[in-house]
Protein backbone atom coordinates (compact mmCIF):
# COMPACT_ATOMS: atom_id res chain seq x y z
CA UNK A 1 125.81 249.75 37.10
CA UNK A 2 126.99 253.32 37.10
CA UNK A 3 128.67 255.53 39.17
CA UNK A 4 128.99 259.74 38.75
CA UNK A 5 130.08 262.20 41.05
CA UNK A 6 129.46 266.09 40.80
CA UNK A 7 130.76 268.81 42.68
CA UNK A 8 128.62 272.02 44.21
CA UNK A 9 128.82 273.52 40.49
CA UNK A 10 127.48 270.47 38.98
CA UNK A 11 130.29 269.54 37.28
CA UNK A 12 131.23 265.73 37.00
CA UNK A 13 134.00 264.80 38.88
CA UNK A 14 134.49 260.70 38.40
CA UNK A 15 132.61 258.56 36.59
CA UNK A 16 132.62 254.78 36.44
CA UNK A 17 130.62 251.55 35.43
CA UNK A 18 130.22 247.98 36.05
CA UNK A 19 129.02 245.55 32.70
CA UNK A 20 127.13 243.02 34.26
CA UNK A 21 128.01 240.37 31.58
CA UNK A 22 131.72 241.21 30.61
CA UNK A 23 132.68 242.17 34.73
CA UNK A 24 130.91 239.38 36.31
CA UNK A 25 130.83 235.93 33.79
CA UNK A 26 130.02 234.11 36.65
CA UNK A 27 126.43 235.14 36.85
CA UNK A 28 125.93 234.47 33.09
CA UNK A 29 123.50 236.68 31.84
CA UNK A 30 122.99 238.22 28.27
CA UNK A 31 122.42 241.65 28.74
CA UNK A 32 122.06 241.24 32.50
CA UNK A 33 118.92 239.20 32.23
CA UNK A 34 118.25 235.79 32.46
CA UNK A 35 115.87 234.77 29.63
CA UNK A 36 114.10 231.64 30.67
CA UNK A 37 113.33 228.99 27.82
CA UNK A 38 109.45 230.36 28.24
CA UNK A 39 110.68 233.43 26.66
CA UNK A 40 108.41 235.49 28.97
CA UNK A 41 109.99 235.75 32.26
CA UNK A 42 112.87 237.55 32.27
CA UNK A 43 115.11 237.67 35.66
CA UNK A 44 117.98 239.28 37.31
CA UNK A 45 120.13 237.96 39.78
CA UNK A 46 119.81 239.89 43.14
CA UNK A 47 123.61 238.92 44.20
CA UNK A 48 124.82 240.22 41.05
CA UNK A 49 123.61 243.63 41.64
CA UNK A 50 124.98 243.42 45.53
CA UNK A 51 128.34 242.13 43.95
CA UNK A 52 128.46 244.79 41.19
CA UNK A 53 128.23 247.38 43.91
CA UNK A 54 131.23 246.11 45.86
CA UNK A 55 132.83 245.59 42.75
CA UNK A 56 132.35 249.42 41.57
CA UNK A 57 133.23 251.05 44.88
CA UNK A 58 136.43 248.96 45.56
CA UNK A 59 137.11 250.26 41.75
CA UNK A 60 136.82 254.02 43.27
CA UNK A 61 138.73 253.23 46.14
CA UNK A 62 142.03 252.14 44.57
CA UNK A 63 141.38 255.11 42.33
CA UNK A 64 142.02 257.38 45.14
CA UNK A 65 138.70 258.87 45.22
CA UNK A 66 138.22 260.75 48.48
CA UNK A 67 134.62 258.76 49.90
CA UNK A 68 134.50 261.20 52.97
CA UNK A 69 133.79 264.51 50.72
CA UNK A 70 130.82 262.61 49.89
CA UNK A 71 127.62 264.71 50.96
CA UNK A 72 124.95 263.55 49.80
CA UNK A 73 124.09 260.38 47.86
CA UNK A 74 121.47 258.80 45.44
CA UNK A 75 120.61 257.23 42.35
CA UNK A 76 117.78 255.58 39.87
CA UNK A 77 116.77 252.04 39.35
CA UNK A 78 115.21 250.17 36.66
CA UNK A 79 111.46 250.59 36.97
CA UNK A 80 109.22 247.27 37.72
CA UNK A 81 111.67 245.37 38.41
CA UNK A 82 111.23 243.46 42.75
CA UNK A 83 113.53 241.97 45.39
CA UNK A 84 111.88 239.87 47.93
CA UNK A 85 114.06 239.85 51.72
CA UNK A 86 113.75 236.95 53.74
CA UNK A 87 112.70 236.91 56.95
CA UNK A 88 115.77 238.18 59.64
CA UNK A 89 117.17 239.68 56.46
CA UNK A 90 117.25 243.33 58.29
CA UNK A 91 119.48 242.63 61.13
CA UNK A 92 122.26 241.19 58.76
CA UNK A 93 121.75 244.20 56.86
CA UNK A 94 122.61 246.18 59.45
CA UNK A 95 124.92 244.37 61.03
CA UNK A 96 126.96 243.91 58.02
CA UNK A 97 130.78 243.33 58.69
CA UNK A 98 133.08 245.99 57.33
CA UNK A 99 135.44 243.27 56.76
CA UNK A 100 133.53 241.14 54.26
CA UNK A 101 131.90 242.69 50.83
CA UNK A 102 128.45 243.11 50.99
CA UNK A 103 127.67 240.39 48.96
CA UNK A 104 129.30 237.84 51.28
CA UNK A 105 127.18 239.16 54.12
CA UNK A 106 124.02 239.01 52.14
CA UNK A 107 124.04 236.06 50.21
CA UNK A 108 121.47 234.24 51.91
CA UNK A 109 118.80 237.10 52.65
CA UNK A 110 116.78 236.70 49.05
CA UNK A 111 113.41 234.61 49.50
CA UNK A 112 113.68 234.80 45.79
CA UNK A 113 116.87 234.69 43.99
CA UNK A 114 116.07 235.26 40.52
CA UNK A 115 114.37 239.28 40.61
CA UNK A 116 111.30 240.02 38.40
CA UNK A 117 112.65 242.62 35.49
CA UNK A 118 110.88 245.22 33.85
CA UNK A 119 111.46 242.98 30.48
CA UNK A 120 109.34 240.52 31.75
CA UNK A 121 105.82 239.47 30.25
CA UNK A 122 104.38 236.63 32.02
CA UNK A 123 101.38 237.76 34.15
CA UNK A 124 98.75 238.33 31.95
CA UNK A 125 96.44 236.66 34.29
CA UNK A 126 97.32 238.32 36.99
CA UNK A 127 96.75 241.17 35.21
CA UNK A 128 93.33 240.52 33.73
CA UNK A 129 92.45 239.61 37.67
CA UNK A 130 93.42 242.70 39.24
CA UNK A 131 91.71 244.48 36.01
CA UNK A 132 88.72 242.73 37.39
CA UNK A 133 88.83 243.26 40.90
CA UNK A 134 88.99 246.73 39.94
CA UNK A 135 86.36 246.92 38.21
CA UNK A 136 88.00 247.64 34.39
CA UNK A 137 90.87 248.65 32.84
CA UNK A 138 90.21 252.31 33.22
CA UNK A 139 89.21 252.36 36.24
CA UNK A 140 92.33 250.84 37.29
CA UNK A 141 94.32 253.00 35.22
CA UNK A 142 92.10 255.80 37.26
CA UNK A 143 93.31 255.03 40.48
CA UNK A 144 96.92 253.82 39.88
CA UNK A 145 98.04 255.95 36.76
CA UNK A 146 97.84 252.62 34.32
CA UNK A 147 96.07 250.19 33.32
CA UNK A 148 97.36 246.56 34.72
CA UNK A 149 100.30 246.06 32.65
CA UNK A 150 102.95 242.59 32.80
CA UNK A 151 105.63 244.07 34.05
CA UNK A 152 104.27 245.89 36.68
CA UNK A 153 105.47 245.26 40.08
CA UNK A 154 101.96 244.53 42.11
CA UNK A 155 101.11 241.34 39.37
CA UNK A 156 104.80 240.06 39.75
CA UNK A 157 104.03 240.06 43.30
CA UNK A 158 100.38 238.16 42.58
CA UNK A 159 102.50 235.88 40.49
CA UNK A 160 104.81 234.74 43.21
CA UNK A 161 102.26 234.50 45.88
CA UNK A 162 99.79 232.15 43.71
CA UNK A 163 102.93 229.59 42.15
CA UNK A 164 104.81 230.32 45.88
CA UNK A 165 102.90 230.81 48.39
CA UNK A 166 106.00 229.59 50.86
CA UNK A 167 108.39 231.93 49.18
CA UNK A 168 106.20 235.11 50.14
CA UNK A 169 105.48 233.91 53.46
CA UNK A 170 109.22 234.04 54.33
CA UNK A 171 109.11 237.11 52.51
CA UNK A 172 109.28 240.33 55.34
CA UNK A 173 110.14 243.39 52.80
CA UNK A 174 109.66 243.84 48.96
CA UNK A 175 111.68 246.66 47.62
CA UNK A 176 111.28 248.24 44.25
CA UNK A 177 115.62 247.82 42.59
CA UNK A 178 115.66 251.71 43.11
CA UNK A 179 114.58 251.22 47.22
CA UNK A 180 116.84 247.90 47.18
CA UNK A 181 120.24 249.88 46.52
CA UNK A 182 118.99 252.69 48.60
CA UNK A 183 118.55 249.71 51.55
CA UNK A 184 121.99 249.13 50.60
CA UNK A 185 123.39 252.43 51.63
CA UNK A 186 121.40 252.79 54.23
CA UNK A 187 121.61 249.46 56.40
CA UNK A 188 117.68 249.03 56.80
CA UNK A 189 115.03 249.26 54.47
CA UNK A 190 114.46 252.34 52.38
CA UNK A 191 111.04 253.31 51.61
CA UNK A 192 109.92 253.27 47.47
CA UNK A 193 109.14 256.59 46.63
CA UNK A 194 106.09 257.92 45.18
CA UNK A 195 107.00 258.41 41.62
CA UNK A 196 108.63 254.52 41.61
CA UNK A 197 105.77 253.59 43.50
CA UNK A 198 103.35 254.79 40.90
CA UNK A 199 104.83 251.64 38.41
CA UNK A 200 103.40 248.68 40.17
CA UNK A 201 99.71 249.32 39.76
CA UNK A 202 99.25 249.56 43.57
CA UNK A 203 99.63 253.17 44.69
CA UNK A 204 96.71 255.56 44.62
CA UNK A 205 98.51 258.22 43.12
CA UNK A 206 96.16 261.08 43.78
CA UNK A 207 96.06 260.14 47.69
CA UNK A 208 99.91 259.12 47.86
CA UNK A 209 98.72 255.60 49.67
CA UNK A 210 98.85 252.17 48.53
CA UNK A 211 95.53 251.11 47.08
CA UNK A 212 93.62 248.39 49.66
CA UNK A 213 91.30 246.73 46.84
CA UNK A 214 94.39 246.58 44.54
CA UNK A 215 96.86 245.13 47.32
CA UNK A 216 94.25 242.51 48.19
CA UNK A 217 93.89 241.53 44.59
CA UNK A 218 97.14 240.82 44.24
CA UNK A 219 98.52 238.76 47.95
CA UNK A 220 97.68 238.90 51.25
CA UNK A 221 99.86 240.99 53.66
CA UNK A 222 101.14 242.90 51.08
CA UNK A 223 101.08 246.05 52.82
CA UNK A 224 103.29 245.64 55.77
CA UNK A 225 105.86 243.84 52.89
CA UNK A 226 106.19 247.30 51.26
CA UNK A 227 106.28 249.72 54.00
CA UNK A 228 104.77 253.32 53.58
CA UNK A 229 105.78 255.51 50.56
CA UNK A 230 107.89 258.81 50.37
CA UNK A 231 108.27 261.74 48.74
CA UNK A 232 110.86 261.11 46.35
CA UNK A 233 113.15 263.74 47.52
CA UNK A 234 113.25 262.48 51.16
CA UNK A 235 116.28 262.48 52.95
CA UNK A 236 115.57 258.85 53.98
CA UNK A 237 118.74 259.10 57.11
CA UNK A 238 123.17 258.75 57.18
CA UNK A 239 124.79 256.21 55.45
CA UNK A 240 125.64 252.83 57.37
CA UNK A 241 128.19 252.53 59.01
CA UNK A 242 129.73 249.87 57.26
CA UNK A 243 130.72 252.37 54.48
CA UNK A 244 132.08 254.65 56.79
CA UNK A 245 134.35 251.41 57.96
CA UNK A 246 135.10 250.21 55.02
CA UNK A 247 135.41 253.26 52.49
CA UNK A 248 135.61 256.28 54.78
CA UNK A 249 132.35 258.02 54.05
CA UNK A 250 131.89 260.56 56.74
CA UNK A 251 128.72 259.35 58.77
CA UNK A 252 126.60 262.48 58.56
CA UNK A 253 126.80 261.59 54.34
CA UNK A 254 122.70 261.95 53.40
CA UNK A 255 121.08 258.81 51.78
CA UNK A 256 118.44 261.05 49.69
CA UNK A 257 115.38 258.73 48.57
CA UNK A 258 116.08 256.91 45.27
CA UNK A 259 113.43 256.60 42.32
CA UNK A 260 112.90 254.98 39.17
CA UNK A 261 114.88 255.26 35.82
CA UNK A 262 112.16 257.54 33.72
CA UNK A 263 111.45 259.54 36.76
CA UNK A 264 115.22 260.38 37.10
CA UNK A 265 115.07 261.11 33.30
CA UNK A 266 112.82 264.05 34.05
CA UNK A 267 114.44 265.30 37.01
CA UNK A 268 118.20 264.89 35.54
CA UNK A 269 116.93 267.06 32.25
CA UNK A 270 115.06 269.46 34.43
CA UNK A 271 111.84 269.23 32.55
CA UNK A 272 109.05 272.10 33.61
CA UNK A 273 105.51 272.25 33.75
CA UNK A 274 104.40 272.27 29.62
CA UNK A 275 107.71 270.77 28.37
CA UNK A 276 108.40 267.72 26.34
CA UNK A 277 111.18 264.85 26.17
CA UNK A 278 111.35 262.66 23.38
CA UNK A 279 114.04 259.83 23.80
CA UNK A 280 114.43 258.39 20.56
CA UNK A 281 115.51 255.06 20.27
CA UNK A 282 114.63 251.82 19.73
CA UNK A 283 111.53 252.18 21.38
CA UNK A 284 110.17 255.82 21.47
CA UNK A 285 110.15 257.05 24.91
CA UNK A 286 107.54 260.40 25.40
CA UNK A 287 107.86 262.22 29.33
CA UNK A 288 106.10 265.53 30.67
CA UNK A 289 105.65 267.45 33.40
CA UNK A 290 102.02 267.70 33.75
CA UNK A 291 99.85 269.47 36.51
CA UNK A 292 96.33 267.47 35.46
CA UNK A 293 96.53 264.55 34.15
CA UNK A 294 93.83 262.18 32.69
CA UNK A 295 95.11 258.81 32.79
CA UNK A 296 94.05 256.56 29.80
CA UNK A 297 94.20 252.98 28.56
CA UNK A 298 97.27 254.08 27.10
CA UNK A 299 100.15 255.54 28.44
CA UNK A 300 101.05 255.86 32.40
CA UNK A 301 100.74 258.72 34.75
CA UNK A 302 103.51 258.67 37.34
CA UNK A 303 103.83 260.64 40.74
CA UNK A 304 106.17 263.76 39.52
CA UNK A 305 109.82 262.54 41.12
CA UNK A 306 110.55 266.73 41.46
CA UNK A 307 106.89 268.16 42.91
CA UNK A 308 105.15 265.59 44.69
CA UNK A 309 101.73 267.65 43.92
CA UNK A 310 102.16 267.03 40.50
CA UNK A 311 102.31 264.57 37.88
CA UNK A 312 105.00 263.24 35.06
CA UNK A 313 103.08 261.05 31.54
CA UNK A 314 105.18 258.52 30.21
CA UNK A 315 104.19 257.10 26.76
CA UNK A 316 105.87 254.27 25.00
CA UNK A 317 106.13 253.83 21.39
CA UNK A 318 107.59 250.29 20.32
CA UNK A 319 108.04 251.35 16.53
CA UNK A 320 110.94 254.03 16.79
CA UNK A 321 114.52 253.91 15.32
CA UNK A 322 113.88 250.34 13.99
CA UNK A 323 111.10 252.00 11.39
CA UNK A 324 112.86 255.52 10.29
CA UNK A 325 116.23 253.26 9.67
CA UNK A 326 114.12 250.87 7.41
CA UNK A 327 112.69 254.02 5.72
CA UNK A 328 115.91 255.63 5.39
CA UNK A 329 117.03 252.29 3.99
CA UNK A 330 114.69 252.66 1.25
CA UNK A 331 113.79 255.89 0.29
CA UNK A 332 117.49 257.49 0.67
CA UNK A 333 119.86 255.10 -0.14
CA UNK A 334 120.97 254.40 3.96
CA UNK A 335 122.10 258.02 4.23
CA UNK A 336 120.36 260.40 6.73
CA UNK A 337 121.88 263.27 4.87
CA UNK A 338 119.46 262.48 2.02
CA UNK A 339 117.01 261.64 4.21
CA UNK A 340 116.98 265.16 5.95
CA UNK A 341 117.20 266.64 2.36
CA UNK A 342 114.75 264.71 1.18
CA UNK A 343 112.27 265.61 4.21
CA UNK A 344 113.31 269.68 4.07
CA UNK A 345 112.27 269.36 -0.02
CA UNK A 346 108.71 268.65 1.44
CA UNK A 347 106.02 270.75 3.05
CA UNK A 348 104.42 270.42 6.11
CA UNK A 349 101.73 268.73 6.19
CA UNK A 350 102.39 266.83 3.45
CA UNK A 351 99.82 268.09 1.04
CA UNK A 352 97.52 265.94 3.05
CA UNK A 353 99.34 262.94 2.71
CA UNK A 354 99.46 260.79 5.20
CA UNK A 355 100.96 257.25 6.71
CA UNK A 356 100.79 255.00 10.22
CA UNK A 357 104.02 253.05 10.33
CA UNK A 358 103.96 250.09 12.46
CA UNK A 359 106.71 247.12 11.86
CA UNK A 360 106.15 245.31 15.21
CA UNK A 361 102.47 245.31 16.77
CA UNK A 362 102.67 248.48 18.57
CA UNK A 363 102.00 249.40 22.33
CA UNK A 364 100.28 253.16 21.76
CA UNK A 365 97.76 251.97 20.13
CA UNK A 366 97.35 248.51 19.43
CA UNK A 367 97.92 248.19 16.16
CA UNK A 368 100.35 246.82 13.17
CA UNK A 369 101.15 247.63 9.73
CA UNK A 370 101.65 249.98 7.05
CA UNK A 371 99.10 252.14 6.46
CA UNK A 372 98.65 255.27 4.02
CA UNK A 373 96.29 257.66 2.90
CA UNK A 374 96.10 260.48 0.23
CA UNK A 375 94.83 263.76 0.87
CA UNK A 376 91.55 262.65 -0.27
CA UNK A 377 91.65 260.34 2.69
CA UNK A 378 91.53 256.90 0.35
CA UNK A 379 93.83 254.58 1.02
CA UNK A 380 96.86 253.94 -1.46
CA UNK A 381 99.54 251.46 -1.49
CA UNK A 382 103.03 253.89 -1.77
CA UNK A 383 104.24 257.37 -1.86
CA UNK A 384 106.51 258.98 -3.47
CA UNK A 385 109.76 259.01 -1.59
CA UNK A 386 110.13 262.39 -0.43
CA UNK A 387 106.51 262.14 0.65
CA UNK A 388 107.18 258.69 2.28
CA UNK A 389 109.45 260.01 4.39
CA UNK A 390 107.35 263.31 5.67
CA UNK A 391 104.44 261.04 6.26
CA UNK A 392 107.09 258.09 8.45
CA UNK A 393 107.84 261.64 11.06
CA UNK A 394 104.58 263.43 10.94
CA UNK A 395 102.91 260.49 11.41
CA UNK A 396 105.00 259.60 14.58
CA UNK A 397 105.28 262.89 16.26
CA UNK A 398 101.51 263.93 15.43
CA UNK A 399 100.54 260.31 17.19
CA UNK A 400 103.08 261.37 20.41
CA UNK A 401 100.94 264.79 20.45
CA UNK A 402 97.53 263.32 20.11
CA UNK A 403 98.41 260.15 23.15
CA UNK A 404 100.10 263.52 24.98
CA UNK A 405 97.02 265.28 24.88
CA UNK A 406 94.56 261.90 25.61
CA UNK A 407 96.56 261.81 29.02
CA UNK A 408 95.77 265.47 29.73
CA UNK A 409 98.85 267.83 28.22
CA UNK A 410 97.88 270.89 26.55
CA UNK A 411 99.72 272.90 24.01
C-alpha cells in the first residue's frame, strides 16, 4: 500500500508505503496473495488491507504530517480483484469509533474473508457460461469491452454464488478494491466507477449501465449488491468523520471517486487522444486513449478514467522482459550495451527477416514458440545475431501495433 501527497504545483510532498509481507507477518502471504494448493485461486486478505491502512496513516501521523491541509483525496486499486460486506456491515462503517483502528471495528463485516485477486484463474466455467448466455465471445466482448476472462470480477462473483450460495445471500454490497478503500474514507459505500467497472464483464460500456443478461448469468440480485456506477472523477462526498477524530482531516476534505490501477496509469501519465504507453516489464502492458474503439477477442476496452465519453485499450503481452533478457543472454553476451549496438548495426526492417518470440503460451494471440522467417517468407531455424535481435523488437512492437489497430487505434 502506498501513500503520496502533492501540493497545488504538483510537486510530491510525503511519500510512504506499507509491504504487506515484511509489515504485517501475521497475515502470511507471499507477495500479498494467498496461493491456494490448487494453484488457481489466488486470495487476499480483506483485514490486511483495512490493517495496512491504519498502519500507514498512524505512520504519517507520528511523522508530523499536517492531515487537515488535506483537500482532496483519492487513489487506484488493483483491477478484478472483490470484497463481499455482510449484511449490517454499513452502519459499523459508519459508526466506526475514533478510538479503535479501523480494522478492530471492521473485523467481522466480510461475508468472505479471503478476496478474489486479479492473479486468480479458476472460473473458466463460469466464464464459458456467461460466454454462452451471451451469445459468444465477441459478442460479449461487444457489450462489456472483453471477452469473459478468469479474473474478471462478474465470474468471481458467479463462482461464489454457485459453491456459496449462503455466503452471497448475507452478502449486501460488493465493492471493486478501488471502491472498497474509497468506502473506507468515506464511511458508506462508494460507488465503482466506470472505467473499474468496465473489468468485470458486467458493465455495458457504451450505455454506462450494468448489463441485465450478463448480471443474471452470473447470480441473482446482483444489481442492488453493486450499486449504480460513476463517472470516475466524481466527487463521491467529505471524508468520515472518524478521520477527522482520529487524524484531524478537516471535514469538508473531498473523497474524489477511486478507479482501477491501469486506468490511473493513463490518467497519472496524462495520455491524449492518439498516444501510446508501453510498460515494459515482465508482462508487456499496451494503454491508449482511444475515441472509437472496436473491441476484439483480444485485448480489453475500458471506460476512459479522464473523459467518460471516451474510451482507454489495454493489451497484455505475457512474453516481455523475460524473452529480450534471454535474447540478450545469447546473442550479446548479457550486456544491453551490445545488444543496443548490435540492434543500431541493423536496418529496419530487417531485410525482410522476420521472428514471433513466444517462451510462455502467450495471451495476444494464443500462441507459443519460436518462430522465424526469411525474407522469402520460408521458415528457417536461426538468424544471425544481429538479425536475431532486430527480428525479437520488431516482432514485438509491430504485434502491439497490429492488436492496437484490431481494437480500433489509428496511426
Amino acid at each position: 500500500l502506498k501513500v503520496i501527497a502533492i501540493d497545488e504545483q504538483l510537486r510530491v510532498i510525503y511519500e510512504d508505503n506499507v509491504h504487506f509481507d515484511k509489515d504485517l507477518p501475521e497475515f502470511k502471504t507471499q507477495g500479498g496473495v494467498y496461493i491456494h494448493s490448487d494453484r488457481l485461486t489466488v486470495t487476499s486478505p480483506v483485514l490486511m488491507w483495512v490493517k495496512a491502512l491504519d498502519m500507514i496513516l498512524e505512520k504519517m501521523k507520528s511523522s508530523g504530517f499536517n492531515f487537515s491541509q488535506v483537500r482532496a483525496l483519492s487513489g487506484a486499486g488493483q483491477q478484478h480483484g472483490s470484497v463481499y460486506w455482510k449484511k449490517g456491515s454499513i452502519q459499523i462503517l459508519k459508526n466506526a469509533s475514533s478510538e479503535l483502528p479501523l480494522h478492530k471495528s471492521l473485523k467481522g463485516c466480510f461475508s468472505v474473508s479471503d478476496s478474489p485477486i486479479w492473479m486468480d484463474s479458476s472460473t473458466a466455467s463460469q466464464c464459458r457460461a456467461l460466454e454462452e448466455a451471451l451469445g459468444g465471445a465477441q459478442h460479449l466482448a461487444s457489450v462489456t469491452g472483453s471477452r469473459a476472462y478468469e479474473r474478471f470480477t462478474g465470474n468471481q462473483i458467479a463462482k461464489i454464488y454457485s459453491q456459496n450460495p449462503e455466503v452471497y445471500k448475507q452478502t449486501e454490497r460488493i465493492s471493486l478494491v478501488s471502491s472498497f478503500a474509497a468506502s473506507l474514507f468515506l464511511g458508506a459505500y462508494a460507488p465503482i466507477d466506470y472505467s473499474d467497472g468496465s473489468g468485470m464483464n458486467l458493465l455495458q460500456i457504451w450505455e454506462k449501465a450494468w448489463s441485465k443478461p450478463c448480471l443474471d448469468a452470473c447470480a441473482p440480485g446482483l444489481e442492488e449488491r453493486l450499486g449504480c456506477p460513476v463517472p470516475s472523477h466524481s466527487v463521491l462526498g467529505p471524508i468520515s468523520p472518524y478521520y477527522s477524530q482520529r487524524y484531524g482531516f478537516s471535514p469538508d476534505c473531498k473523497i474524489v471517486a477511486f478507479t482501477g490501477d491501469n486506468p490511473a496509469s493513463l490518467a497519472g501519465m496524462r495520455l491524449q487522444e492518439g498516444d501510446i504507453a508501453i510498460s515494459l516489464g515482465t508482462s508487456d502492458t499496451l494503454f491508449l486513449w482511444i475515441q472509437e474503439p472496436t473491441p476484439a477477442l483480444e485485448g480489453h476496452i475500458l471506460c476512459n478514467p479522464v473523459d467518460s465519453q471516451t474510451y482507454m485499450a489495454l493489451l497484455c503481452f505475457k512474453n516481455g522482459s523475460l524473452m529480450r533478457e534471454r535474447i540478450r543472454d545469447e546473442c550479446a553476451s548479457g550486456s544491453w550495451d551490445e545488444f543496443s549496438k548490435a540492434l543500431s548495426s541493423t536496418d529496419a526492417g530487417n531485410s525482410g527477416n522476420l521472428g514471433f518470440y513466444f517462451d510462455v503460451m502467450e495471451i495476444t494471440p494464443e500462441a507459443v514458440g519460436i518462430h522465424r522467417f526469411n525474407r522469402d517468407n520460408q521458415k528457417v531455424p536461426r538468424f544471425p545475431k544481429e538479425v536475431e535481435i532486430r527480428a525479437l523488437i520488431e516482432g514485438q512492437f509491430m504485434a502491439k501495433r497490429i492488436h492496437a489497430e484490431k481494437l480500433g487505434y489509428k496511426v
